[in-house]
Protein backbone atom coordinates (compact mmCIF):
# COMPACT_ATOMS: atom_id res chain seq x y z
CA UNK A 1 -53.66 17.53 31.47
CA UNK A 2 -50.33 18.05 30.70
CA UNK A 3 -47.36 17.89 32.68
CA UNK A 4 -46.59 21.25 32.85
CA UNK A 5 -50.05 22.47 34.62
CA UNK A 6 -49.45 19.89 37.61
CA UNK A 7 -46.75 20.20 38.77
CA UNK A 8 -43.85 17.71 39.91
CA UNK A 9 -45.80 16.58 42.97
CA UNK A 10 -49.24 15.29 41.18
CA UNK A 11 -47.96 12.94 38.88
CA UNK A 12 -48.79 9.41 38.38
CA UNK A 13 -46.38 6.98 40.01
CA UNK A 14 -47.73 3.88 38.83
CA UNK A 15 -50.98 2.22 38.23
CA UNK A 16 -51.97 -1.31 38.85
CA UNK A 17 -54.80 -3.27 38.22
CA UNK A 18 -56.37 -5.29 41.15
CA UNK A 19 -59.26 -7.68 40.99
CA UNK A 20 -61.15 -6.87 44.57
CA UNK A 21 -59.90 -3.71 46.81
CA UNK A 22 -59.36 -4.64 50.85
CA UNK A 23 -61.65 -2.85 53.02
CA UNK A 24 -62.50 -2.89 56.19
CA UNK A 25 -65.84 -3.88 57.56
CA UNK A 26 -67.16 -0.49 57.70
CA UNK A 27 -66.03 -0.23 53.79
CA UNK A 28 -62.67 1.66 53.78
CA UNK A 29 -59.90 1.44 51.72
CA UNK A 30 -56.90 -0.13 53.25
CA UNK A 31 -54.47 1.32 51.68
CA UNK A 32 -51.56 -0.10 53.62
CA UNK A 33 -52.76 -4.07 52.44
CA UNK A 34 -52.44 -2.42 48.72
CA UNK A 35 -49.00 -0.55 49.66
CA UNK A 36 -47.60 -4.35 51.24
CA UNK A 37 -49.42 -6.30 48.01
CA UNK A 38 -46.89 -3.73 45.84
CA UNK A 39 -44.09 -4.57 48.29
CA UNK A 40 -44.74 -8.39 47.69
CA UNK A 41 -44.59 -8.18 43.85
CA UNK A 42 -41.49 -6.35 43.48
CA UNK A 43 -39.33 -9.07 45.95
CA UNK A 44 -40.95 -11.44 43.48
């Protein structure tokens, strides 16, 4: 799709490629261990 037919709000920020996901025990995506993995890598 291009650009133009999304829209400002639905683009890709960034992508990053992770070995495992976290999840919790009943198997959902914790999204704020992935947001404070990003938050780690860019002090780095």
């Amino acid at each position: 799709m291009t650009q133009d037919a999304q829209g400002p709000g639905r683009q890709f920020r960034q992508i990053a490629c992770v070995a495992t996901l976290p999840k919790t025990p009943s198997g959902k995506l914790q999204r704020f261990m992935l947001r404070n993995q990003e938050a780690g890598a860019l002090l780095e």
